[in-house]
Protein backbone atom coordinates (compact mmCIF):
# COMPACT_ATOMS: atom_id res chain seq x y z
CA UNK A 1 0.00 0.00 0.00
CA UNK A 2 1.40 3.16 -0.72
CA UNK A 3 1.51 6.08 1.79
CA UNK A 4 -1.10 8.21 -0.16
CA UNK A 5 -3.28 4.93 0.12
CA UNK A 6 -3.11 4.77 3.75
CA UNK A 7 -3.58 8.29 4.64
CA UNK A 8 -6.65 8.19 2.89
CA UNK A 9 -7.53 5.21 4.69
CA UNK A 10 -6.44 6.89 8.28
CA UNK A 11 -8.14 10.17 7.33
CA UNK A 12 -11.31 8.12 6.09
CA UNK A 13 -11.25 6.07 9.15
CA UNK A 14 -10.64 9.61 11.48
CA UNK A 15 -14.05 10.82 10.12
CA UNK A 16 -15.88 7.83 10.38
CA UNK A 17 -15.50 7.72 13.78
CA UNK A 18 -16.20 11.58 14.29
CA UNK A 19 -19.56 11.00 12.51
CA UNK A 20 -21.32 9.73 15.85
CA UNK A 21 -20.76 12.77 18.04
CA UNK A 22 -22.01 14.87 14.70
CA UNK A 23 -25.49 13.46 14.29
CA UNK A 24 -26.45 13.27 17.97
CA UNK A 25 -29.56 11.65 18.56
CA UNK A 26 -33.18 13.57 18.81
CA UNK A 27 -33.79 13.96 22.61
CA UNK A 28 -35.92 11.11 24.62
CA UNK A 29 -39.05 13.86 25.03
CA UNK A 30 -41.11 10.79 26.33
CA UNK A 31 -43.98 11.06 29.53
CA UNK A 32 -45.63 14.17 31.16
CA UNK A 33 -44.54 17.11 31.45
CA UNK A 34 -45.76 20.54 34.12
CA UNK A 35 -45.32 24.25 34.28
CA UNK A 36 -46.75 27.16 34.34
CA UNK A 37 -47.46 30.63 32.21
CA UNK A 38 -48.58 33.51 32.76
CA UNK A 39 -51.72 34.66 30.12
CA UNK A 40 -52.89 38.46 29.89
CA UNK A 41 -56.14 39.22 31.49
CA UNK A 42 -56.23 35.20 33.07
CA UNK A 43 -52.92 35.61 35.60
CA UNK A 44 -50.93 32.27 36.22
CA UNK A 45 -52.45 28.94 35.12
CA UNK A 46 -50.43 25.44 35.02
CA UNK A 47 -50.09 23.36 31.96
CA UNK A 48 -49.31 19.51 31.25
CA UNK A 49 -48.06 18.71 27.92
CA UNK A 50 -48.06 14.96 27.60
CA UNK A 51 -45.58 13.35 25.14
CA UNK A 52 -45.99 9.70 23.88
CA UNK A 53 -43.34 8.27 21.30
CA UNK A 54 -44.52 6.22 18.40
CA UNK A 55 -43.59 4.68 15.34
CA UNK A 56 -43.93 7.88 12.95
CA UNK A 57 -42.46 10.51 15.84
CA UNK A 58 -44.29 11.76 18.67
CA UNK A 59 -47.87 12.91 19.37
CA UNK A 60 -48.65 15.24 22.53
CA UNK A 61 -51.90 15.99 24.35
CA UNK A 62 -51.82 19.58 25.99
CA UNK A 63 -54.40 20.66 28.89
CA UNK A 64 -54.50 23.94 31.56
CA UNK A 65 -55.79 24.61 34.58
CA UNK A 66 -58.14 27.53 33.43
CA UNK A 67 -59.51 25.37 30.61
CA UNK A 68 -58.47 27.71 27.89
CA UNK A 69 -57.63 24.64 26.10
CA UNK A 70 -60.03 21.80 25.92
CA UNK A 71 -58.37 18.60 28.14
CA UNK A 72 -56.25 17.07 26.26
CA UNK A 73 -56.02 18.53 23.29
CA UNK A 74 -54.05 17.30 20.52
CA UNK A 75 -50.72 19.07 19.54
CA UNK A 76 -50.85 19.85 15.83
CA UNK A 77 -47.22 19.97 13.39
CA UNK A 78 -45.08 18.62 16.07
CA UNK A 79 -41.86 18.87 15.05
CA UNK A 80 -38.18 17.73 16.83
CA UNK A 81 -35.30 19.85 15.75
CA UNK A 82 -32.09 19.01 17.58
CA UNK A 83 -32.59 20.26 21.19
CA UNK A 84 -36.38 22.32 19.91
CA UNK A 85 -39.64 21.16 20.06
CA UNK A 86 -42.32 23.14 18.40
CA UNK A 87 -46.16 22.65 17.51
CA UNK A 88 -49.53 24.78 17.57
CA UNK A 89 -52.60 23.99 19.08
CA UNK A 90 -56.69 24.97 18.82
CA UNK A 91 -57.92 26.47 22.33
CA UNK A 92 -61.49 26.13 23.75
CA UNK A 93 -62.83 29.30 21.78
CA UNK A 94 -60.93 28.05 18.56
CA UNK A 95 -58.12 30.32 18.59
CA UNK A 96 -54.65 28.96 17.91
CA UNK A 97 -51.44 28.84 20.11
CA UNK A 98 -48.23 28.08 18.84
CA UNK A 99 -45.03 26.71 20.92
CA UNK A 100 -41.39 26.86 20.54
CA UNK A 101 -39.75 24.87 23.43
CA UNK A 102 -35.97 24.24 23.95
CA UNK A 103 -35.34 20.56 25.61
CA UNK A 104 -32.18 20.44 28.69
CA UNK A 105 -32.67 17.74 29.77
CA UNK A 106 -35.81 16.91 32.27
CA UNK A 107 -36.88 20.71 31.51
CA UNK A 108 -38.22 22.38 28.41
CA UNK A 109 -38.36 26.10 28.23
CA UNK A 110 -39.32 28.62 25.38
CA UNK A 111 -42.64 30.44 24.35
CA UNK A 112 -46.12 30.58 23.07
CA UNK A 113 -47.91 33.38 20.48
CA UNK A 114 -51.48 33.59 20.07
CA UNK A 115 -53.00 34.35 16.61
CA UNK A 116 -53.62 37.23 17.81
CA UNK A 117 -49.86 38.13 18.81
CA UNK A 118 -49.98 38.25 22.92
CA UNK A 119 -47.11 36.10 23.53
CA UNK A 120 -45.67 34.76 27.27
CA UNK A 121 -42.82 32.40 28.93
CA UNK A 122 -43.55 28.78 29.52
CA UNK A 123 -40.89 26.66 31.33
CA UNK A 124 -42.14 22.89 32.15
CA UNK A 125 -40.80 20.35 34.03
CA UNK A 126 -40.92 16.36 33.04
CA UNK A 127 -42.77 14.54 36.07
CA UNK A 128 -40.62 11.94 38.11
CA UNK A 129 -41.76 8.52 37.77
CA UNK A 130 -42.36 6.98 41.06
C-alpha cells in the first residue's frame, strides 16, 4: 500500500469515527410534562403537555388549569429539531397557540404566540416517575 493509500484510509477512518458525536440523537421527550405561564387578562395557570413516542415521531396531548384549552387537546405539526420542540394547538374558543420549546434535559423552556400576537414564557418540568 502506498503512503497516499493509507492516509486516505487513516483520514477516512478519522471521520468515520467523528460522525457519531455529529449526528447526535433527537432527545428522549417521552412522559408528562408541568409548568406554568402567565396569560394576559387570566394571571398564572399550570399546563401539562403529555408526550408519547410512536412509530412515525411523537404525538402530545396539551391541557390547563383555566380550561383555555379543551383537556387534552391534541398538539398539531409537532416537530423535533435538535434540542427544539415546536407545535400549535386549537384552544377552547378556537383560537390557535403556537409553541417553541428548547429541551435540557428533564426541563423544556421557550414560548407561546397567540394568533392574535400576545405572547408569554412557559418553562415545564418532566414529572418523576415513582
Amino acid at each position: 500500500m502506498t503512503r497516499v493509500v493509507r492516509l486516505g484510509l487513516a483520514l477516512s477512518l478519522a471521520f468515520a469515527c467523528m460522525l457519531p458525536a455529529a449526528s447526535a440523537e433527537a432527545p428522549d421527550l417521552e412522559g408528562t410534562w408541568i409548568g406554568k405561564t402567565d396569560v394576559p387578562d387570566v394571571g398564572s395557570i399550570d399546563v401539562v403537555l403529555t408526550l408519547k413516542r410512536g412509530e412515525a415521531g411523537y404525538t402530545a396531548a396539551i391541557s390547563d388549569s383555566a380550561s383555555l384549552i379543551a383537556p387534552d387537546t391534541a398538539a398539531r405539526e409537532l416537530k423535533v429539531d435538535g434540542d427544539t420542540l415546536s407545535f400549535w394547538f386549537p384552544l377552547a374558543d378556537g383560537a390557535t397557540v403556537s409553541m417553541q420549546l428548547k429541551v435540557s434535559g428533564d426541563t423544556l423552556s421557550g414560548s407561546w404566540q397567540h394568533q392574535e400576537g400576545q405572547t408569554g414564557a412557559l418553562y415545564l418540568e418532566r414529572k418523576k416517575e415513582k
